[in-house]
Protein backbone atom coordinates (compact mmCIF):
# COMPACT_ATOMS: atom_id res chain seq x y z
CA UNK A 1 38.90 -63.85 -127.25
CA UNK A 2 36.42 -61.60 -126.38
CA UNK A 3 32.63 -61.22 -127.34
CA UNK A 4 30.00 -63.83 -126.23
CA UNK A 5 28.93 -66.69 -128.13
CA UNK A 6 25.53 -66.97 -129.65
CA UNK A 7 25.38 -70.41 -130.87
CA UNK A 8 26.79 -73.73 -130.47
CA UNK A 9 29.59 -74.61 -132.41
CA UNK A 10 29.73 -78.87 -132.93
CA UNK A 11 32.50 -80.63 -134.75
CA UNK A 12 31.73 -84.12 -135.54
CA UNK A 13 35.30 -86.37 -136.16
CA UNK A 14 34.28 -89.99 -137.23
CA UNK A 15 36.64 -92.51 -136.77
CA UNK A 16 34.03 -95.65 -136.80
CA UNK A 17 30.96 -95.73 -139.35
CA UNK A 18 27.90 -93.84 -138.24
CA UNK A 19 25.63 -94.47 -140.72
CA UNK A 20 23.10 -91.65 -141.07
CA UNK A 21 24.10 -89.35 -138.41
CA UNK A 22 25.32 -85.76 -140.12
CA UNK A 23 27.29 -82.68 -137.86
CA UNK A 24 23.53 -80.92 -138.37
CA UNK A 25 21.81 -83.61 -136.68
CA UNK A 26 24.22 -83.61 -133.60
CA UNK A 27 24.28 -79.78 -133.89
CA UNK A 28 20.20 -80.23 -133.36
CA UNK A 29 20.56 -82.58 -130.81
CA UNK A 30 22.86 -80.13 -128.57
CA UNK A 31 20.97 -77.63 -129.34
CA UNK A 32 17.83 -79.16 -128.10
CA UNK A 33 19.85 -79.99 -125.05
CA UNK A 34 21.21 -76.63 -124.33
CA UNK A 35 17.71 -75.00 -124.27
CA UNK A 36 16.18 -77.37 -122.41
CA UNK A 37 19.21 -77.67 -119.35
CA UNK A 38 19.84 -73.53 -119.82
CA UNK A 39 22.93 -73.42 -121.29
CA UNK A 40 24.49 -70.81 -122.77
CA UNK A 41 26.43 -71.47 -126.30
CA UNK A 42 29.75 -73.10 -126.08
CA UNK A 43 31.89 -75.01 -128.69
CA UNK A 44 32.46 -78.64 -128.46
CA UNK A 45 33.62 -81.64 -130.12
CA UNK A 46 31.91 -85.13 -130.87
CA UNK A 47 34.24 -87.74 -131.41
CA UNK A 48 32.70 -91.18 -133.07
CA UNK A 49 34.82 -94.07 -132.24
CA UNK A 50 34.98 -97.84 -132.76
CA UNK A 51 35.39 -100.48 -130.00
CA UNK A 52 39.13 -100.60 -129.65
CA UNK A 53 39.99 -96.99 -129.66
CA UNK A 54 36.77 -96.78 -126.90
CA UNK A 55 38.24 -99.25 -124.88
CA UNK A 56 41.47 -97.68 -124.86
CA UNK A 57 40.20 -94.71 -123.46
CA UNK A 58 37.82 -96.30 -121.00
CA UNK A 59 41.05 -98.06 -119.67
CA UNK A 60 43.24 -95.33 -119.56
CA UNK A 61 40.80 -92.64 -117.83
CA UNK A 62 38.66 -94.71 -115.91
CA UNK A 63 41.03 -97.79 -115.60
CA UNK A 64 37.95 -100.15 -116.80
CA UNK A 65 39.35 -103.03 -119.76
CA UNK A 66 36.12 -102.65 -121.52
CA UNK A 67 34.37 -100.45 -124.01
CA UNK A 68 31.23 -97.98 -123.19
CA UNK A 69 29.04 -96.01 -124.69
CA UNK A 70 30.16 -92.61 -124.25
CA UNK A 71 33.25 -90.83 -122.22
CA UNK A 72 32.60 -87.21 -121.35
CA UNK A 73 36.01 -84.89 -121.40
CA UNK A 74 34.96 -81.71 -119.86
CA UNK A 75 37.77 -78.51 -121.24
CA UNK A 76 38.63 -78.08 -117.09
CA UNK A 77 39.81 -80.97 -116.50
CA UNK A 78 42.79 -81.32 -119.80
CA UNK A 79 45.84 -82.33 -117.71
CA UNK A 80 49.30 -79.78 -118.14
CA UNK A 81 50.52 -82.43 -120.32
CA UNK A 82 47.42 -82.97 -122.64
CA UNK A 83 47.67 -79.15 -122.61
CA UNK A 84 51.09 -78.94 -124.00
CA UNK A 85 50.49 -81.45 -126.97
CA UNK A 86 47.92 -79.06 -128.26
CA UNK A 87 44.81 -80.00 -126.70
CA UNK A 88 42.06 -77.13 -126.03
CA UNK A 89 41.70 -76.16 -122.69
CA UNK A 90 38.81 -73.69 -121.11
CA UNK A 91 41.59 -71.53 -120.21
CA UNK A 92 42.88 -71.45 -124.16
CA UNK A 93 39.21 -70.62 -124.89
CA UNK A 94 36.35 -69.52 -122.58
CA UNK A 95 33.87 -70.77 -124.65
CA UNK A 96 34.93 -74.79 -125.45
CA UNK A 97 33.02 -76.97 -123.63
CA UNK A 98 34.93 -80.35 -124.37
CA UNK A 99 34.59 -83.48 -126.30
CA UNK A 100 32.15 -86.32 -126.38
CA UNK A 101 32.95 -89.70 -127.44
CA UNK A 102 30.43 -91.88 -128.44
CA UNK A 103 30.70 -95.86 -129.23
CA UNK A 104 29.25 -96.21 -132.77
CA UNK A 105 28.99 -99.84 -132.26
CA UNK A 106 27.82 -100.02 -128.65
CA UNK A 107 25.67 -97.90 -129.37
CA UNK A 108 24.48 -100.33 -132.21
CA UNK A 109 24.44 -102.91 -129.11
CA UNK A 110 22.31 -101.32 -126.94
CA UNK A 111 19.86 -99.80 -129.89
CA UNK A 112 19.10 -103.86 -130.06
CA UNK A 113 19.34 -104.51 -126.92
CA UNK A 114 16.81 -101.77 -126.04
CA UNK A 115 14.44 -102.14 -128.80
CA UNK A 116 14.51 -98.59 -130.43
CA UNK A 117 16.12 -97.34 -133.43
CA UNK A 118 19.88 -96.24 -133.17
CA UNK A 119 19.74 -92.22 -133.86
CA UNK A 120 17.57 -92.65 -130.42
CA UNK A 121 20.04 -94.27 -129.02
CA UNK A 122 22.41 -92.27 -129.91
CA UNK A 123 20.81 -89.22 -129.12
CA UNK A 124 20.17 -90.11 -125.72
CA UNK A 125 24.05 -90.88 -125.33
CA UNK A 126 24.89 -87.41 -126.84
CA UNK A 127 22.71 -86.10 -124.40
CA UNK A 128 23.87 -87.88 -121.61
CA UNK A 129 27.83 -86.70 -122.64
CA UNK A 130 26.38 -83.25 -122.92
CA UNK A 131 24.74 -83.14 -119.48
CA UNK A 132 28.46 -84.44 -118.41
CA UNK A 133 30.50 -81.68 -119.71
CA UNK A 134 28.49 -79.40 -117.38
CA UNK A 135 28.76 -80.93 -114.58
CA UNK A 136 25.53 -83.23 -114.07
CA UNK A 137 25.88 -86.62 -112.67
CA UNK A 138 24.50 -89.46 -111.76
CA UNK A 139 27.00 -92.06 -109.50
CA UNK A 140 24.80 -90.62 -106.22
CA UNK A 141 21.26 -91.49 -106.05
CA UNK A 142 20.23 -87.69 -105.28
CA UNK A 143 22.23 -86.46 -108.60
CA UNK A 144 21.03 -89.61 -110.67
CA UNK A 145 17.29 -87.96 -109.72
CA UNK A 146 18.43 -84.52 -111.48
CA UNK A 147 20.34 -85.74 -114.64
CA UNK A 148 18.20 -88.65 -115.60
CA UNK A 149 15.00 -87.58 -116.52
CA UNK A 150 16.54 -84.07 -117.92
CA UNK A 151 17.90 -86.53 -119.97
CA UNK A 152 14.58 -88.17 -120.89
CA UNK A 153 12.96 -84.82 -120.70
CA UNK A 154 15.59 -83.56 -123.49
CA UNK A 155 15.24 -86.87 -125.60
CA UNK A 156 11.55 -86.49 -125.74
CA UNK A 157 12.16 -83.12 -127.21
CA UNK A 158 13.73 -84.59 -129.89
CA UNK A 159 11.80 -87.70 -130.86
């Protein structure tokens, strides 16, 4: 492939109900993301999941039996094997970014929990997978001071 590209590219799979959130309101939300952390236009993936298929993948990549909010799956890091069954790899295409998987009814939990609406909620999860896929992070203290109020910074944008 050659070229550069221009815009970001977001395709939304839903495997759990989601409700009023539409590929062009993701595609706004990365958007809002990429201008605000300087990133240039990549293609990506946004997977919406349910609690059992979430905490299948929480257990097998991060060996934790429970579900979560969001998993980040940056295109580097697909293992050989992944690779061979057909997944997309940075190498297969310089310009896919990777998937985010987001917890439709977590993030239903926490929306509750929190006390603000669920697109919010969501948005701030999106974000946060976003900000993951290129590298931010936020296990250290020092990092956590980088990648959390970009975050906030970003969801602010979009409220």
């Amino acid at each position: 492939m050659s070229g550069r590209q221009t815009n970001y590219e977001v395709m939304v799979a839903q495997r759990a109900r989601s409700g009023s959130l539409s590929s062009k309101w993701f595609l706004k939300v990365i958007h809002t993301a990429a201008r605000a952390a300087r990133k240039p236009a990549r293609r990506l993936h946004i997977i919406l999941a349910g609690d059992k298929k979430m905490c299948s993948l929480n257990s097998i990549y991060r060996h934790q039996h429970k579900t979560t909010d969001v998993l980040s799956f940056p295109a580097l890091d697909v293992p050989p094997r992944a690779h061979q069954l057909g997944y997309t790899s940075a190498q297969d295409d310089p310009f896919y970014l990777g998937e985010i998987v987001l917890c439709i009814p977590q993030l239903r939990r926490q929306a509750r929990a929190y006390g603000v609406p669920f697109k919010t909620e969501t948005a701030r999860m999106t974000i946060h997978g976003f900000l993951h896929l290129w590298g931010y992070d936020h296990i250290k203290p020092r990092d956590a001071r980088v990648m959390m109020p970009l975050q906030e910074k970003i969801l602010n944008e979009i409220s």
